[in-house]
PDB file of N, CA and C in Angstrom:
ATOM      1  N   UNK A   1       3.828  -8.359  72.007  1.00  0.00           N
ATOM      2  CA  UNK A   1       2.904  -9.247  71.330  1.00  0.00           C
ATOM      3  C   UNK A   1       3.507 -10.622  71.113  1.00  0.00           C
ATOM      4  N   UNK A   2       5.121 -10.672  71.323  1.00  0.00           N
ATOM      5  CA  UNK A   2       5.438 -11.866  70.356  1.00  0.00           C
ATOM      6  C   UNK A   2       5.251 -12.762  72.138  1.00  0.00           C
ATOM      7  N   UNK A   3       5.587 -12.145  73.303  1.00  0.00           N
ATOM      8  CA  UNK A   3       4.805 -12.936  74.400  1.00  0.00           C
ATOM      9  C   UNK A   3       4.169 -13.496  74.359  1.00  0.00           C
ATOM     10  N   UNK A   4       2.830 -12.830  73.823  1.00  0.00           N
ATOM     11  CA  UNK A   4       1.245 -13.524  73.970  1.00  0.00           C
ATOM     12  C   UNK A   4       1.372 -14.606  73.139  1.00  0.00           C
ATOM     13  N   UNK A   5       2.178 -14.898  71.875  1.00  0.00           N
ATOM     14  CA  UNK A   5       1.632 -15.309  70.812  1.00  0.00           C
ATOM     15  C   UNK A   5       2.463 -16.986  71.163  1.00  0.00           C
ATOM     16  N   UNK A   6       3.810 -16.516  72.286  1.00  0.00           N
ATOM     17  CA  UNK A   6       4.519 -17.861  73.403  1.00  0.00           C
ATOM     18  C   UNK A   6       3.684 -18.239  73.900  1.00  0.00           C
ATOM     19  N   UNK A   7       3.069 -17.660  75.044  1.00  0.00           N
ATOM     20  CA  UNK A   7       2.527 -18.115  76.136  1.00  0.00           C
ATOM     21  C   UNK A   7       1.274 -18.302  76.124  1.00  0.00           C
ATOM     22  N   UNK A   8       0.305 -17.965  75.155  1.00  0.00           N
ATOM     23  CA  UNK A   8      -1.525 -18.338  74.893  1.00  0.00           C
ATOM     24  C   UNK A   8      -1.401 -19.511  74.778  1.00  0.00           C
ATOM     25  N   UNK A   9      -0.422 -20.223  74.176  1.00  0.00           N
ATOM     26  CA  UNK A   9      -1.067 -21.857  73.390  1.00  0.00           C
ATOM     27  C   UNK A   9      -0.699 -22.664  74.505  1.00  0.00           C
ATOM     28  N   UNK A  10       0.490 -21.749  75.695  1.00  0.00           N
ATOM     29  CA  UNK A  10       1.174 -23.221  76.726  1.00  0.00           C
ATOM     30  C   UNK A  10      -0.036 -22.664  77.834  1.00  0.00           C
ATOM     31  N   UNK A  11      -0.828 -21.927  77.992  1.00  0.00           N
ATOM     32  CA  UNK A  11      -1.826 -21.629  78.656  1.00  0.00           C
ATOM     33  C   UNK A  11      -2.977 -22.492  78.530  1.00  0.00           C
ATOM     34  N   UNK A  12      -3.268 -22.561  77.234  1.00  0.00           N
ATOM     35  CA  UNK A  12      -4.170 -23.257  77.067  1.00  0.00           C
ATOM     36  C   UNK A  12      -4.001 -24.920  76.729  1.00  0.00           C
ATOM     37  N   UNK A  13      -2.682 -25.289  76.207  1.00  0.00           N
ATOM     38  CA  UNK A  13      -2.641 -26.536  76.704  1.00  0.00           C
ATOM     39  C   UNK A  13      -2.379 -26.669  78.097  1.00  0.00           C
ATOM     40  N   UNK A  14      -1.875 -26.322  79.066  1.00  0.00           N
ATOM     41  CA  UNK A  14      -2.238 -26.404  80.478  1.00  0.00           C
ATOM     42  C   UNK A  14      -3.907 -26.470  81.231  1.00  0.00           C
ATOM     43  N   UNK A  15      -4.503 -26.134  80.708  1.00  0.00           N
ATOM     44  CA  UNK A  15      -5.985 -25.636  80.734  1.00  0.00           C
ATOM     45  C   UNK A  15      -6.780 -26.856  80.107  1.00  0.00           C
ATOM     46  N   UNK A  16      -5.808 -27.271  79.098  1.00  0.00           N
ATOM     47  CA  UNK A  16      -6.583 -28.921  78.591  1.00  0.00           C
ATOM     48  C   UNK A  16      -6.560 -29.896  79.772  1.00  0.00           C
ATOM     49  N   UNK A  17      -5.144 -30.090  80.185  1.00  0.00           N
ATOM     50  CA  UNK A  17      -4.299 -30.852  80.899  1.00  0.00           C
ATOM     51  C   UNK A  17      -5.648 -30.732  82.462  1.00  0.00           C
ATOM     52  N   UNK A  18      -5.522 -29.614  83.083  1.00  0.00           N
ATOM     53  CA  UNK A  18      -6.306 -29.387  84.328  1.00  0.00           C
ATOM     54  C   UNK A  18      -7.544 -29.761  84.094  1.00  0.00           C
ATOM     55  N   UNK A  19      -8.427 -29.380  83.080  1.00  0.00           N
ATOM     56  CA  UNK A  19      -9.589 -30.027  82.913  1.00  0.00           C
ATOM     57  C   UNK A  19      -9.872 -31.487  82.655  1.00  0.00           C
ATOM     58  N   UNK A  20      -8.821 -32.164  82.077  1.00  0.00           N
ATOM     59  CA  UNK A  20      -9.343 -33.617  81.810  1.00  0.00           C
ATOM     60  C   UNK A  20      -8.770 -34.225  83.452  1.00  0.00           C
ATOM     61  N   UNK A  21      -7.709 -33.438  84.211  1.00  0.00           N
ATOM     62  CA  UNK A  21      -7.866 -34.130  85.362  1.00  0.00           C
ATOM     63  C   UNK A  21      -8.801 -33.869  86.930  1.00  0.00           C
ATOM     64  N   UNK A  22      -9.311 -33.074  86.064  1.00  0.00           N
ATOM     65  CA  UNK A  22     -10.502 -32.574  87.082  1.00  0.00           C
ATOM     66  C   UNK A  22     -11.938 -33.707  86.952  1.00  0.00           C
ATOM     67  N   UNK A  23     -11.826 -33.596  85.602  1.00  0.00           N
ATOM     68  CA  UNK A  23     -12.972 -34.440  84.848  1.00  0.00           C
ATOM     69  C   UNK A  23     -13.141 -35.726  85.789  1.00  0.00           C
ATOM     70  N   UNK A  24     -11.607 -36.329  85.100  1.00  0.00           N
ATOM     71  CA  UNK A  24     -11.495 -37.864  85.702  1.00  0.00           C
ATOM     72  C   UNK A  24     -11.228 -38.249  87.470  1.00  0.00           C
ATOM     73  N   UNK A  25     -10.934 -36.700  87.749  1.00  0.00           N
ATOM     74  CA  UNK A  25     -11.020 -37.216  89.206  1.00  0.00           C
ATOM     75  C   UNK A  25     -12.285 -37.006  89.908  1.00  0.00           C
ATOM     76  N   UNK A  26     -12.987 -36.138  89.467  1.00  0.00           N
ATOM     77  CA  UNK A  26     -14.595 -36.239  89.844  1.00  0.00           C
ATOM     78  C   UNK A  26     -14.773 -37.341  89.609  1.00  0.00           C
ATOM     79  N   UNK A  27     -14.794 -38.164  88.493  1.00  0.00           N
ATOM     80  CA  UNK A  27     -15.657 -39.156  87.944  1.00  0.00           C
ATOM     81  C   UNK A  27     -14.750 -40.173  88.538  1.00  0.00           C
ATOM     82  N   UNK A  28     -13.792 -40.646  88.859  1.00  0.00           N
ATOM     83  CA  UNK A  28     -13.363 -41.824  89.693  1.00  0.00           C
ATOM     84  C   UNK A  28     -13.374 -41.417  91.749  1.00  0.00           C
ATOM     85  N   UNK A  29     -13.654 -40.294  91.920  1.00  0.00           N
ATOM     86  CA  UNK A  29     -13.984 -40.086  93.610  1.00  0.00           C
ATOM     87  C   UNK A  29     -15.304 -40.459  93.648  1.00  0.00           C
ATOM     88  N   UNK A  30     -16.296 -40.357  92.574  1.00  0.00           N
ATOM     89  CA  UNK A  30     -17.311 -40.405  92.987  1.00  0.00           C
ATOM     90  C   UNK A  30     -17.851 -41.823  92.782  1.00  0.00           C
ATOM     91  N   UNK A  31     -17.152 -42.468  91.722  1.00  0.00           N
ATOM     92  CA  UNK A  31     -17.265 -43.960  91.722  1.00  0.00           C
ATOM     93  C   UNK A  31     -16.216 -44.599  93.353  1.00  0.00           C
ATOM     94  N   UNK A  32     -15.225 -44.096  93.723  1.00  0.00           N
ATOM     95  CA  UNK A  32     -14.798 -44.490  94.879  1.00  0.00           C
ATOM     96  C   UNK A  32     -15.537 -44.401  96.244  1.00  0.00           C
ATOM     97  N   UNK A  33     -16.101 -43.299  96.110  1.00  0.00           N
ATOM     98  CA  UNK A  33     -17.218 -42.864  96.882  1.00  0.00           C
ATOM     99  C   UNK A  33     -18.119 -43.420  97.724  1.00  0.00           C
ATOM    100  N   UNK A  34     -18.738 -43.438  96.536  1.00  0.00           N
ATOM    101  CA  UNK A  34     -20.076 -44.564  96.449  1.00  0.00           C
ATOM    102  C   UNK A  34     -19.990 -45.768  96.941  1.00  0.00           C
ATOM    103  N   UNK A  35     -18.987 -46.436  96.240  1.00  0.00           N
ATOM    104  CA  UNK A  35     -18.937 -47.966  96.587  1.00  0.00           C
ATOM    105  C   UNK A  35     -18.499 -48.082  98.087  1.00  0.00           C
ATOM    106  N   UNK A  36     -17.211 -46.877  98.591  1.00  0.00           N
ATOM    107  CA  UNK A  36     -17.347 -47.136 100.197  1.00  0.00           C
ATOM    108  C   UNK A  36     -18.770 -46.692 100.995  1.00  0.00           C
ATOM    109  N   UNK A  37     -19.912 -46.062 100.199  1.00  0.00           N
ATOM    110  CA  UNK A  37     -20.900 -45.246 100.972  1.00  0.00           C
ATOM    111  C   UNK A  37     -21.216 -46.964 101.134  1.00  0.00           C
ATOM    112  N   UNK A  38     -21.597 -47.106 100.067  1.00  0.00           N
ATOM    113  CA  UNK A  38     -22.430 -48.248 100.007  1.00  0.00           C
ATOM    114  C   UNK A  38     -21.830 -49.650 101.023  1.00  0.00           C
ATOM    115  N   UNK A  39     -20.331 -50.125 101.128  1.00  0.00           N
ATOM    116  CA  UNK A  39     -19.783 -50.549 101.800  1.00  0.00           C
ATOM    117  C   UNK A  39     -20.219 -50.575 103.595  1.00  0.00           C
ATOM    118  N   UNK A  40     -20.192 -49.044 104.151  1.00  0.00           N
ATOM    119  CA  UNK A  40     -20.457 -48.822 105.037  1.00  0.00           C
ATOM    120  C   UNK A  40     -22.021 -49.101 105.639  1.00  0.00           C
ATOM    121  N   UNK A  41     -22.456 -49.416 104.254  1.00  0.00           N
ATOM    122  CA  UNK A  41     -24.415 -49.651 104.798  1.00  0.00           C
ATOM    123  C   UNK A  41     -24.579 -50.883 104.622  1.00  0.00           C
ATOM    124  N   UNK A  42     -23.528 -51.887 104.061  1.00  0.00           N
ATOM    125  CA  UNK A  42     -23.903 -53.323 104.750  1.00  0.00           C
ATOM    126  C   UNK A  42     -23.438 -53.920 105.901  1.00  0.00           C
ATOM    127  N   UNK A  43     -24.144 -55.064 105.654  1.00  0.00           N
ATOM    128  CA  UNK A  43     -24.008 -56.107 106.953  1.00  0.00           C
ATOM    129  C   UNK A  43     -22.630 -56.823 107.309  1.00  0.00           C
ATOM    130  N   UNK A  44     -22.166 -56.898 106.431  1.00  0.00           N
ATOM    131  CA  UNK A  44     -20.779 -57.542 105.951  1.00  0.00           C
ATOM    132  C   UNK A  44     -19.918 -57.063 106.798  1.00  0.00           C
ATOM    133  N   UNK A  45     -19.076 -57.580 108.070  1.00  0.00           N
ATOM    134  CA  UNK A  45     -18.432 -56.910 108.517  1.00  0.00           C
ATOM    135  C   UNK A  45     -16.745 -56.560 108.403  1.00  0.00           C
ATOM    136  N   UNK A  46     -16.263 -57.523 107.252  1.00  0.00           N
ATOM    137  CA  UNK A  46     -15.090 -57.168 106.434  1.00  0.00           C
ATOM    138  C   UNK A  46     -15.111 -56.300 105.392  1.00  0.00           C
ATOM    139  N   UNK A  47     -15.908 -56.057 104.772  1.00  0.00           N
ATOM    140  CA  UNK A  47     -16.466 -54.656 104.151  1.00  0.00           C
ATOM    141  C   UNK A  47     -16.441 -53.697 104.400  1.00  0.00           C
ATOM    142  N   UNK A  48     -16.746 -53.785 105.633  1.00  0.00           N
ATOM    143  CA  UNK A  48     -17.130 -52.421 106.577  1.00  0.00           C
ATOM    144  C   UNK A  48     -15.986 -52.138 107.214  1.00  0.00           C
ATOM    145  N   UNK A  49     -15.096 -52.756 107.559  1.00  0.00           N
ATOM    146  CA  UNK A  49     -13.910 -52.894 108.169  1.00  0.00           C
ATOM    147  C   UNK A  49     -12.828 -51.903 107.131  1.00  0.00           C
ATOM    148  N   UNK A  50     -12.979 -52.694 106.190  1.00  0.00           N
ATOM    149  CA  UNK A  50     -12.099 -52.355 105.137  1.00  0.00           C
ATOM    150  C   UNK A  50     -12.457 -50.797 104.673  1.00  0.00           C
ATOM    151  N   UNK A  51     -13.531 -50.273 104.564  1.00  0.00           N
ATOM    152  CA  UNK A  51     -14.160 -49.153 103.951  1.00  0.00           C
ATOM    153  C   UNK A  51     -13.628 -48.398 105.095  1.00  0.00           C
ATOM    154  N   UNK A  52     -14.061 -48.322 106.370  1.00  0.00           N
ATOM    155  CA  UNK A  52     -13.867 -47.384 107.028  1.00  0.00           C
ATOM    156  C   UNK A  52     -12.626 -47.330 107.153  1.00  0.00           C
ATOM    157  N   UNK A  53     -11.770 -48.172 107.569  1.00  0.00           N
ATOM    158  CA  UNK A  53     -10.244 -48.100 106.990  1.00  0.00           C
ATOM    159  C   UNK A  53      -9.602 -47.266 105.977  1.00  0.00           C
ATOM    160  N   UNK A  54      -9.954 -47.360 105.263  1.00  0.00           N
ATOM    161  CA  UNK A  54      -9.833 -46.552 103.745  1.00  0.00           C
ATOM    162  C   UNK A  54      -9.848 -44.971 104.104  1.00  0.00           C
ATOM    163  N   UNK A  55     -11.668 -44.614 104.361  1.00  0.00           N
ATOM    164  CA  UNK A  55     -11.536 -43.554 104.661  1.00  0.00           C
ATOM    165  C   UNK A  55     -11.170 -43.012 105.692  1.00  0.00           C
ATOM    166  N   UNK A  56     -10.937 -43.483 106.691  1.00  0.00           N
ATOM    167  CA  UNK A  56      -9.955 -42.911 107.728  1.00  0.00           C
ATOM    168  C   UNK A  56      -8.553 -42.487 107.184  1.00  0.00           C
ATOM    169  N   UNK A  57      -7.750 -43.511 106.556  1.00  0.00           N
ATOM    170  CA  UNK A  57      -6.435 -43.309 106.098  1.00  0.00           C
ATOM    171  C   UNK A  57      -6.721 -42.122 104.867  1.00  0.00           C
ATOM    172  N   UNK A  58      -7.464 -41.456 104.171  1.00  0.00           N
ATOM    173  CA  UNK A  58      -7.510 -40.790 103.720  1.00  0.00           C
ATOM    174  C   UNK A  58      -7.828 -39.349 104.212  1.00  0.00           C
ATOM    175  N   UNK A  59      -8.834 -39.565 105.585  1.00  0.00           N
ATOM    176  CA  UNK A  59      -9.302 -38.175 105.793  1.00  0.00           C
ATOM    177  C   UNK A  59      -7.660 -37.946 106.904  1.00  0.00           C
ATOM    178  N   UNK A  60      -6.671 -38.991 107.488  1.00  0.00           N
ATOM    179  CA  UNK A  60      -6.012 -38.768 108.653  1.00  0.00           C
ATOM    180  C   UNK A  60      -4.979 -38.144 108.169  1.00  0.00           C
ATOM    181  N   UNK A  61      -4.808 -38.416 106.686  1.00  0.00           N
ATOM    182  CA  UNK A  61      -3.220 -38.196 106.000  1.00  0.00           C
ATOM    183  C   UNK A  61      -3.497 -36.640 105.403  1.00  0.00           C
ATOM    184  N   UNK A  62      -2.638 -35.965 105.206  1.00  0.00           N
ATOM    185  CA  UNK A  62      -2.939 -34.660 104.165  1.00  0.00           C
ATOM    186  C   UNK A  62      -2.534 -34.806 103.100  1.00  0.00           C
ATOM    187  N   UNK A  63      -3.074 -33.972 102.271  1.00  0.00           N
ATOM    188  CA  UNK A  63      -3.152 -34.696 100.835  1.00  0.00           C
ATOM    189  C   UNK A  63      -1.950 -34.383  99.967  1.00  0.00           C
ATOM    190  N   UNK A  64      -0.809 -33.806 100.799  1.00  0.00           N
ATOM    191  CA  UNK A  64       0.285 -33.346  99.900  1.00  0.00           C
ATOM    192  C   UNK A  64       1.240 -35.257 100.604  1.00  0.00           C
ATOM    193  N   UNK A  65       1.183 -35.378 101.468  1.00  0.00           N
ATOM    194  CA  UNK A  65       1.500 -36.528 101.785  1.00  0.00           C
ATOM    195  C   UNK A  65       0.782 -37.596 100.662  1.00  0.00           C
ATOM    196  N   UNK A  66       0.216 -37.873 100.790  1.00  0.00           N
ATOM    197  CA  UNK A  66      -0.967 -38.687  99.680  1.00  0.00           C
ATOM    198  C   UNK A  66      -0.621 -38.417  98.285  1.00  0.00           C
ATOM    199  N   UNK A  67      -0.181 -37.271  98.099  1.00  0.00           N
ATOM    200  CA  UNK A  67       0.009 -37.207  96.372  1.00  0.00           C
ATOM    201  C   UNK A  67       1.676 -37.404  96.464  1.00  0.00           C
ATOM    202  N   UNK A  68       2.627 -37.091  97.199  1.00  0.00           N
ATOM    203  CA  UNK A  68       4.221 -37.431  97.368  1.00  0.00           C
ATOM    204  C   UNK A  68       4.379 -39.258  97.711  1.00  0.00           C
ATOM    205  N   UNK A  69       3.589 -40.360  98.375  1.00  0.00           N
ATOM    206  CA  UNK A  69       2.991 -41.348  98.194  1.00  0.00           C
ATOM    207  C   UNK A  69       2.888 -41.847  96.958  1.00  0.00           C
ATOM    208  N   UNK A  70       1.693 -41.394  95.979  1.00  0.00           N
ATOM    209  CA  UNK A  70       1.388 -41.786  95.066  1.00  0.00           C
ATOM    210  C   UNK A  70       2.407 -41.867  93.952  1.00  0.00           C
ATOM    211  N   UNK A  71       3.108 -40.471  93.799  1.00  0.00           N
ATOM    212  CA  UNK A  71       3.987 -40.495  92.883  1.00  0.00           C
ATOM    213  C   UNK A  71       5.282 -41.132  93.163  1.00  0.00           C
ATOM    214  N   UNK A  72       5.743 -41.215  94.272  1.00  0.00           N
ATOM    215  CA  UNK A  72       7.068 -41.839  94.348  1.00  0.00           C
ATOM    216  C   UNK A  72       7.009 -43.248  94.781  1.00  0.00           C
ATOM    217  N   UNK A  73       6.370 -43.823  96.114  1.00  0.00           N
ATOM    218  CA  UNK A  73       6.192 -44.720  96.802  1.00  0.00           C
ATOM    219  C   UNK A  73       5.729 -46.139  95.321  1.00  0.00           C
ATOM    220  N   UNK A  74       4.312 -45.444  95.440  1.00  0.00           N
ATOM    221  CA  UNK A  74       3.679 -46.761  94.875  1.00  0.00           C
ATOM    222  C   UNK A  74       4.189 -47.000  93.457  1.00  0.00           C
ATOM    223  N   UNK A  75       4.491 -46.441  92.352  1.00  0.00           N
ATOM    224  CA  UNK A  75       5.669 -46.930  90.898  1.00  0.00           C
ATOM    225  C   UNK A  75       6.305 -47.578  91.589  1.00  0.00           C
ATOM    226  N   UNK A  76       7.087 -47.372  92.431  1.00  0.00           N
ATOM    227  CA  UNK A  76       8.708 -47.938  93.031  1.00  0.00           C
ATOM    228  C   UNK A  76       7.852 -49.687  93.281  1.00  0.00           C
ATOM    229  N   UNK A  77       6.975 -49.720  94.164  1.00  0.00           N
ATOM    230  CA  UNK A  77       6.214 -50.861  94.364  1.00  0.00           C
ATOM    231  C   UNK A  77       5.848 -51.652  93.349  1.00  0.00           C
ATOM    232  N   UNK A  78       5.001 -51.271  92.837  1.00  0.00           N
ATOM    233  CA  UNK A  78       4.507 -51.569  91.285  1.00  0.00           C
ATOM    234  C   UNK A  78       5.580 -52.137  90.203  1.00  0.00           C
ATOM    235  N   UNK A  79       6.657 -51.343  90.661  1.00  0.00           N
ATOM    236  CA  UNK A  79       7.382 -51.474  89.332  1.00  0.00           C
ATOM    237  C   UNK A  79       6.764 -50.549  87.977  1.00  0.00           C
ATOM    238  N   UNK A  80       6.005 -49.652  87.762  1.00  0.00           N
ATOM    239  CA  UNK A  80       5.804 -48.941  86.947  1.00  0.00           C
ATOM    240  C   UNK A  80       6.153 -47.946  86.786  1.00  0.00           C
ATOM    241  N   UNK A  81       5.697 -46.854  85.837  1.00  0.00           N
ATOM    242  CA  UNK A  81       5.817 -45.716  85.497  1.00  0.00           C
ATOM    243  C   UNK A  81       4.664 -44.814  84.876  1.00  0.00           C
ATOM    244  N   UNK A  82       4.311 -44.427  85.630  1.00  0.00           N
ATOM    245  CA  UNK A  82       2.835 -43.164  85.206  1.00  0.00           C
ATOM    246  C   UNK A  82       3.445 -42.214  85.431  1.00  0.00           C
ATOM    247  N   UNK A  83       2.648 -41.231  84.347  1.00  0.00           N
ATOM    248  CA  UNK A  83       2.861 -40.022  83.873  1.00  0.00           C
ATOM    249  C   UNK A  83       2.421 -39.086  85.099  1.00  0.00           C
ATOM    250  N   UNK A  84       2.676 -38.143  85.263  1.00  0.00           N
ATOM    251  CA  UNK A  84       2.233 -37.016  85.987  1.00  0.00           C
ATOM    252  C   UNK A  84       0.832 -36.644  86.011  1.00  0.00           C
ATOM    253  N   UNK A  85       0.331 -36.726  84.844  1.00  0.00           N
ATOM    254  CA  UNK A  85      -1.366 -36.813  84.819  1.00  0.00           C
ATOM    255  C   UNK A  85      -2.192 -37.947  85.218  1.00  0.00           C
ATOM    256  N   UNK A  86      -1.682 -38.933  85.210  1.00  0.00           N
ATOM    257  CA  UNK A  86      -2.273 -40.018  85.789  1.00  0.00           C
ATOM    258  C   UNK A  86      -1.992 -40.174  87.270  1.00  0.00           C
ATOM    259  N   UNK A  87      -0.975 -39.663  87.852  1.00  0.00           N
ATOM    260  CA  UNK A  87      -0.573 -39.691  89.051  1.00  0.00           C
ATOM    261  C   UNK A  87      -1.860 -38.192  89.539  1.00  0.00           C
ATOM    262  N   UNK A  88      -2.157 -37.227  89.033  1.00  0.00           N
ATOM    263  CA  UNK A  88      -2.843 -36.282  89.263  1.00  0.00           C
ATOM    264  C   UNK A  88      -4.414 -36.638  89.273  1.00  0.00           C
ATOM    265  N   UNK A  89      -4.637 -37.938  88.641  1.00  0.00           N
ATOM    266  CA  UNK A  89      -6.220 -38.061  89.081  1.00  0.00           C
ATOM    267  C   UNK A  89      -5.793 -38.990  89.598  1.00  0.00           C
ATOM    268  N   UNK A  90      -5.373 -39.794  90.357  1.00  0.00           N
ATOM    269  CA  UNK A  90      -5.620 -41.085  91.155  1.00  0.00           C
ATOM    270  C   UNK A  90      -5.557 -39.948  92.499  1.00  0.00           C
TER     271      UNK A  90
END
């Protein structure tokens, strides 16, 4: 019992953690989304350039590449420091 009474609360703060980055990555793919859908249906041909660009480099790369990228590459660039959860919804 004295297990359960360890491991329920780091369960369920883990379970917080996964849901708010599920949340926010729905809700920023689908704002990313959009704006390239929308990109791709104008006239503009640097727009269009750029969008399909985008999603090419996203559908070409795999996404363990893309998240080893995110977390190491771009801070180093930046000069910043994000947390692991923020690195998990971008």
């Amino acid at each position: 019992m004295t297990f359960l009474k360890i491991i329920v609360p780091m369960l369920i703060s883990g379970l917080k953690v996964t849901f708010t980055i599920a949340i926010a990555g729905i809700f920023f793919g689908l704002i990313v989304g959009s704006f390239c859908g929308y990109l791709l249906q104008t006239e503009h041909k640097l727009a269009k350039t750029i969008a399909e660009t985008y999603i090419w480099v996203i559908r070409a790369t795999p996404i363990m590449v893309q998240a080893l990228y995110v977390y190491f590459v771009i801070p180093k660039l930046l000069g910043v420091d994000w947390g692991a959860t923020i690195i998990g919804i971008i």
